[in-house]
Structures are given as C-alpha cells and as structure tokens.
Protein backbone atom coordinates (compact mmCIF):
# COMPACT_ATOMS: atom_id res chain seq x y z
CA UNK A 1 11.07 -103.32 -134.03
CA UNK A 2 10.99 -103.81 -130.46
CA UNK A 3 13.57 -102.59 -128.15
CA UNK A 4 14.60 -103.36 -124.52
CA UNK A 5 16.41 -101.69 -122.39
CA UNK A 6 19.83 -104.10 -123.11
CA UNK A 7 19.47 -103.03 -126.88
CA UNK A 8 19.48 -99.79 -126.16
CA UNK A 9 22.97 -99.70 -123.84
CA UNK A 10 24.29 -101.80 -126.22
CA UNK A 11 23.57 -99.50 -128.76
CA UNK A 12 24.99 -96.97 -126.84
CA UNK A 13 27.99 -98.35 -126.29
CA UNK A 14 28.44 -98.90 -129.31
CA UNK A 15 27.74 -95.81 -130.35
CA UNK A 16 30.30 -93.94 -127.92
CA UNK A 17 32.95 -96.78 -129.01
CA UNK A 18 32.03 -95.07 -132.89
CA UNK A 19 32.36 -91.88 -131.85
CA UNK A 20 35.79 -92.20 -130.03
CA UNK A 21 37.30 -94.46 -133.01
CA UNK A 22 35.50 -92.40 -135.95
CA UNK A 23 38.21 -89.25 -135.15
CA UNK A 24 40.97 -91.83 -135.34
CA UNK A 25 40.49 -93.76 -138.48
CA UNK A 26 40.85 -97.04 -136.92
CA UNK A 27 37.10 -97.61 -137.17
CA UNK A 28 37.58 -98.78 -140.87
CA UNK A 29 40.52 -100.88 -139.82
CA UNK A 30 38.34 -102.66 -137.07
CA UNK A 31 36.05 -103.26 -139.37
CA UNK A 32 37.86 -105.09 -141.18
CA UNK A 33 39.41 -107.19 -138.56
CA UNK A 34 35.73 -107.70 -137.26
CA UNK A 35 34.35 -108.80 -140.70
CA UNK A 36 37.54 -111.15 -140.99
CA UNK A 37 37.28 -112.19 -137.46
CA UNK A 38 33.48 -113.14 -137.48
CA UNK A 39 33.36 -116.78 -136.58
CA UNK A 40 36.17 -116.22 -133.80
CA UNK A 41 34.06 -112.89 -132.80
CA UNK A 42 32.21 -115.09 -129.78
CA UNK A 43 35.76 -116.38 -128.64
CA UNK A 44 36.69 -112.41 -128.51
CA UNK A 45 33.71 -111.59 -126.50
CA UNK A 46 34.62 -114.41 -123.76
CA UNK A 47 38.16 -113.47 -123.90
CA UNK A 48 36.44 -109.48 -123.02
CA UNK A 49 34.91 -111.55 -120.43
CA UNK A 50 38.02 -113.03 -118.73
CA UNK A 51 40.08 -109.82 -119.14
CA UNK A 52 37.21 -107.38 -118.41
CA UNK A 53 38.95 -106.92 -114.80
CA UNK A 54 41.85 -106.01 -116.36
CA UNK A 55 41.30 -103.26 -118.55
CA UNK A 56 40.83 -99.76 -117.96
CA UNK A 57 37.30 -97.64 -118.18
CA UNK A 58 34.19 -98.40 -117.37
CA UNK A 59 33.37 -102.17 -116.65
CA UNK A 60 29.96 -102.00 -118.28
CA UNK A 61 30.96 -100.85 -121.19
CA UNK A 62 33.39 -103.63 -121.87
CA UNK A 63 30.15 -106.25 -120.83
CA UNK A 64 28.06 -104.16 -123.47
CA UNK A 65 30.81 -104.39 -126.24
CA UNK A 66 31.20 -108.08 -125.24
CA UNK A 67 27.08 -108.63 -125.93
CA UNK A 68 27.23 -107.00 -128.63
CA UNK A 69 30.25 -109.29 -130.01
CA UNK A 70 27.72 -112.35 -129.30
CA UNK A 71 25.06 -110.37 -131.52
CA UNK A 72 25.70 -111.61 -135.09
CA UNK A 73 22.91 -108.55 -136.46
CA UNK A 74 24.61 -106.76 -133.67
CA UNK A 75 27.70 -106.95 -134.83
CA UNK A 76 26.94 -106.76 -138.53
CA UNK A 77 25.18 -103.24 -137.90
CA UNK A 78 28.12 -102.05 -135.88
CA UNK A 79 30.92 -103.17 -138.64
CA UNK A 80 28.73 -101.32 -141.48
CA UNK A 81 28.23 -98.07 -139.54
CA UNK A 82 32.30 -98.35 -138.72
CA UNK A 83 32.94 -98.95 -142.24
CA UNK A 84 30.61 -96.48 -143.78
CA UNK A 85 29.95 -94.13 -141.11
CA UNK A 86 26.11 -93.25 -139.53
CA UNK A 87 23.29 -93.00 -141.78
CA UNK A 88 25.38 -93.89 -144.81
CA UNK A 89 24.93 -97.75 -144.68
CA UNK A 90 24.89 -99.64 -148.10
C-alpha cells in the first residue's frame, strides 16, 4: 500500500489519541459510540471543524482526528485497534 504524508499524521494522531485513551479504558467505550455513530461520524468531523477553535491542544491534531472521521477504512481501522488493542485485530 501506498502512503502519503497525510496518512501517515493521521495515523499518528491517531495513534497518540490510542495511546492517551488506552490507560483510561474509554477507548473500548469510544469504540462503541464510533461503531454506533458511523453514518453521523462525517457530521462529527464538521462539527470538529466548527469547534476546532475552541478546544484545547494542538489544532492539528483535532484537523487530523477530523480526516480521519471522514475516512470510513480510516475510521474502521481506528475503532478495531481501540476495541482490540494494537496488533490484536480480529
């Protein structure tokens, strides 16, 4: 597979979001609200978009998470690895 540079901040992104969440266990729970949410998950990235002023951290990362929302194998890939952790995807 071919990768350009947006995959790969996305994936990183996404990858720091599964880090910070993994040591919670909310990832699971997002998962689940992603998976149930998937035909409303482009509506949640343009709400990101509108409130991306608002919220705290880093600006890109919110645009990254919001891309990644628009994704559908995007987001599929990132609900699995929440739900079953790195490496362990079924």
């Amino acid at each position: 597979m071919l990768y350009c540079a947006a995959m790969v901040d996305r994936h990183d992104a996404s990858s720091r979001l599964i880090t910070l969440l993994g040591g919670t266990g909310l990832g699971r729970i997002l998962a689940i609200i992603l998976d149930a949410a998937g035909p409303f998950a482009l509506i949640g990235a343009q709400a990101l978009y509108t409130l991306e002023p608002f919220l705290g951290g880093n600006r890109e990362e919110w645009t990254e998470f919001g891309q990644m929302l628009e994704d559908p194998e995007g987001l599929d890939r990132f609900i699995k690895t929440l739900r079953f952790g790195k490496g362990e995807e079924r």
